[in-house]
C-alpha atoms as a PDB file:
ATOM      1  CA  UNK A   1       0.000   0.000   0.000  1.00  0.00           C
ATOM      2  CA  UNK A   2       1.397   3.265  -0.681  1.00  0.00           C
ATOM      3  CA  UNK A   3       0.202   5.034   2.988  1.00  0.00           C
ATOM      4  CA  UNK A   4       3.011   2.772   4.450  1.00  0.00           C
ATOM      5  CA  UNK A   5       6.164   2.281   2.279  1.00  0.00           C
ATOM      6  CA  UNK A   6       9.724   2.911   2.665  1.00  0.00           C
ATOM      7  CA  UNK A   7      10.622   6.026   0.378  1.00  0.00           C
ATOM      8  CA  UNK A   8      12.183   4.194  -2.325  1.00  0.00           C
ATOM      9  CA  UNK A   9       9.219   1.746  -2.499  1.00  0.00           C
ATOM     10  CA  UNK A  10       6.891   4.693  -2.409  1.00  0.00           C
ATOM     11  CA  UNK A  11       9.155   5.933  -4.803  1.00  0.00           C
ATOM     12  CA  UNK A  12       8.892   2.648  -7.368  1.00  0.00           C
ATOM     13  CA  UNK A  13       5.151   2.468  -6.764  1.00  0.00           C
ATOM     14  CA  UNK A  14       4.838   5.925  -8.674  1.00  0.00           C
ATOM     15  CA  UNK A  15       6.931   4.847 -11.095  1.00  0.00           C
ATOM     16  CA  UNK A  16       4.604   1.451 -11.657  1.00  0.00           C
ATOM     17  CA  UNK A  17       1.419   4.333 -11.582  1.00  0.00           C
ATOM     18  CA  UNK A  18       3.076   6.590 -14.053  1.00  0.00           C
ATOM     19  CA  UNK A  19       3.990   3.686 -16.309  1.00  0.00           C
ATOM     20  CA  UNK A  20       0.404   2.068 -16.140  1.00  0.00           C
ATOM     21  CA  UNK A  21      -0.816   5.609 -17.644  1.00  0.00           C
ATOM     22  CA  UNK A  22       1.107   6.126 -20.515  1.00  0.00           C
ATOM     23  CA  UNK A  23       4.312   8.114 -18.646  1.00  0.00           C
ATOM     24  CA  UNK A  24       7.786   7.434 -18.542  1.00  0.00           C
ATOM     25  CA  UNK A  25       8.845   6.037 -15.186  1.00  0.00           C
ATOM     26  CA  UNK A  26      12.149   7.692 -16.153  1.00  0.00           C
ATOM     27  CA  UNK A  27      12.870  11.611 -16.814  1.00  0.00           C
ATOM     28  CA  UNK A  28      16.050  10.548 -19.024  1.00  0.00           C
ATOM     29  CA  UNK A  29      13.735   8.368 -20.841  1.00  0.00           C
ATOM     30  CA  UNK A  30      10.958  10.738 -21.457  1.00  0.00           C
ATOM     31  CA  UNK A  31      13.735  13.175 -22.920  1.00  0.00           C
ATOM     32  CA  UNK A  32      15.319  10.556 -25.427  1.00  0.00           C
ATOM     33  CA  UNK A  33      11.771   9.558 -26.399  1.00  0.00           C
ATOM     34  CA  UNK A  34       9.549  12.199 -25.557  1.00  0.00           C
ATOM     35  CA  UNK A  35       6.807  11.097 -28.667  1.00  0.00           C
ATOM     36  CA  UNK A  36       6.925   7.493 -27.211  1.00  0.00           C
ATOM     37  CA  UNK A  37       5.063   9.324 -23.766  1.00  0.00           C
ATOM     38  CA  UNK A  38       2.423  11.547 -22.336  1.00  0.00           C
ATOM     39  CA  UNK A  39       5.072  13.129 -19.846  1.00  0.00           C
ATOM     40  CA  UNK A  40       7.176  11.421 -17.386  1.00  0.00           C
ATOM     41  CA  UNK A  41       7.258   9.998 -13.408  1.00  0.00           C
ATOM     42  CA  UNK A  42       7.988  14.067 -12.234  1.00  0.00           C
ATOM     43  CA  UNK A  43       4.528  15.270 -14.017  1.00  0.00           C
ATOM     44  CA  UNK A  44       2.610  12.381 -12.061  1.00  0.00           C
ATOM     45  CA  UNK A  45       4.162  13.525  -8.837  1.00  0.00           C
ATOM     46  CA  UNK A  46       3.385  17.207  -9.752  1.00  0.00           C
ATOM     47  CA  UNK A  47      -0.030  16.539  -9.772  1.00  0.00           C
ATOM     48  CA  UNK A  48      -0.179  14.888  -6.621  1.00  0.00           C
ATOM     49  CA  UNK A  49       1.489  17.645  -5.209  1.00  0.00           C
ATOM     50  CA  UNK A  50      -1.046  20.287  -6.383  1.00  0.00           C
ATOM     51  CA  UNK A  51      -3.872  18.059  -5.326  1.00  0.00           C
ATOM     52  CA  UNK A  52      -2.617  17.744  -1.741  1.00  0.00           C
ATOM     53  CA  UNK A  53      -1.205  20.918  -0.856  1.00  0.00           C
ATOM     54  CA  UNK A  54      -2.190  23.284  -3.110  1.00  0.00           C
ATOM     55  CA  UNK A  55       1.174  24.117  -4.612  1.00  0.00           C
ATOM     56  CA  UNK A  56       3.609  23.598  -7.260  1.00  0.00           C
ATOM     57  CA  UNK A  57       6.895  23.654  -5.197  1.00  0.00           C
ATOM     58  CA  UNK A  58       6.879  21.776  -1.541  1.00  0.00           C
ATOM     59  CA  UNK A  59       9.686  19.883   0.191  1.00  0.00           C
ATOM     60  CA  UNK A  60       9.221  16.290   0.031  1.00  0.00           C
ATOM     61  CA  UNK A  61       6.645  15.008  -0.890  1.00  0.00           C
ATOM     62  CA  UNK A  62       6.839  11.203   0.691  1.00  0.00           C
ATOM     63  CA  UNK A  63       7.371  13.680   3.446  1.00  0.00           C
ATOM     64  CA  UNK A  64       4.249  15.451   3.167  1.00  0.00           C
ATOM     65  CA  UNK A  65       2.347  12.095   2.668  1.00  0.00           C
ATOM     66  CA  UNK A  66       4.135  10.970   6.304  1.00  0.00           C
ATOM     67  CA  UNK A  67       2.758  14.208   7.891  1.00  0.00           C
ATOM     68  CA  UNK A  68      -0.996  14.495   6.139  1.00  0.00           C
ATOM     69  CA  UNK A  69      -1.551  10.684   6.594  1.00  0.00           C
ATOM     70  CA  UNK A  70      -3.835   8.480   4.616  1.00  0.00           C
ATOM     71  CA  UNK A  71      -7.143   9.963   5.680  1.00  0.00           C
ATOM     72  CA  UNK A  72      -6.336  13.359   5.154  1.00  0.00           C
ATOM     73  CA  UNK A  73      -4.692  13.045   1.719  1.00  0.00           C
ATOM     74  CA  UNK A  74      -7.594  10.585   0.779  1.00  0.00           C
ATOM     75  CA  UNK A  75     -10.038  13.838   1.675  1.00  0.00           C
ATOM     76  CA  UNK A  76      -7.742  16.066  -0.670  1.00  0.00           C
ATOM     77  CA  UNK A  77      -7.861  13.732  -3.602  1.00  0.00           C
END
């Protein structure tokens, strides 16, 4: 479940989301291929961020996710 992973698990698990919807799970392979993709892992992530705090620049966001917990981000989304 992504409410309690490690940070690089949390990490891979929006890589696995961003692949499943058409985005590279790698920035360095969204810029060698960027007609192959609808973005890459960092746009996924963006959106999440905006969603849950309202903002386009925030420290961590695994962080974030610690602090809000899974009720509170599951009322944001």
């Amino acid at each position: 479940m992504l409410f309690r992973s490690d940070k690089q698990t949390w990490f891979d698990k929006m890589k696995d989301l961003a692949e499943e919807l058409g985005y590279s799970r790698e920035v360095k392979e969204y810029k060698a291929n960027p007609d192959a993709y609808k973005g890459h892992v960092g746009d996924i992530s963006t959106v999440l961020r905006v969603t849950l705090t309202g903002r386009c620049q925030t420290p961590d966001l695994y962080e974030i996710m610690q602090v809000l917990g899974k009720e509170e981000i599951l009322k944001r989304i």
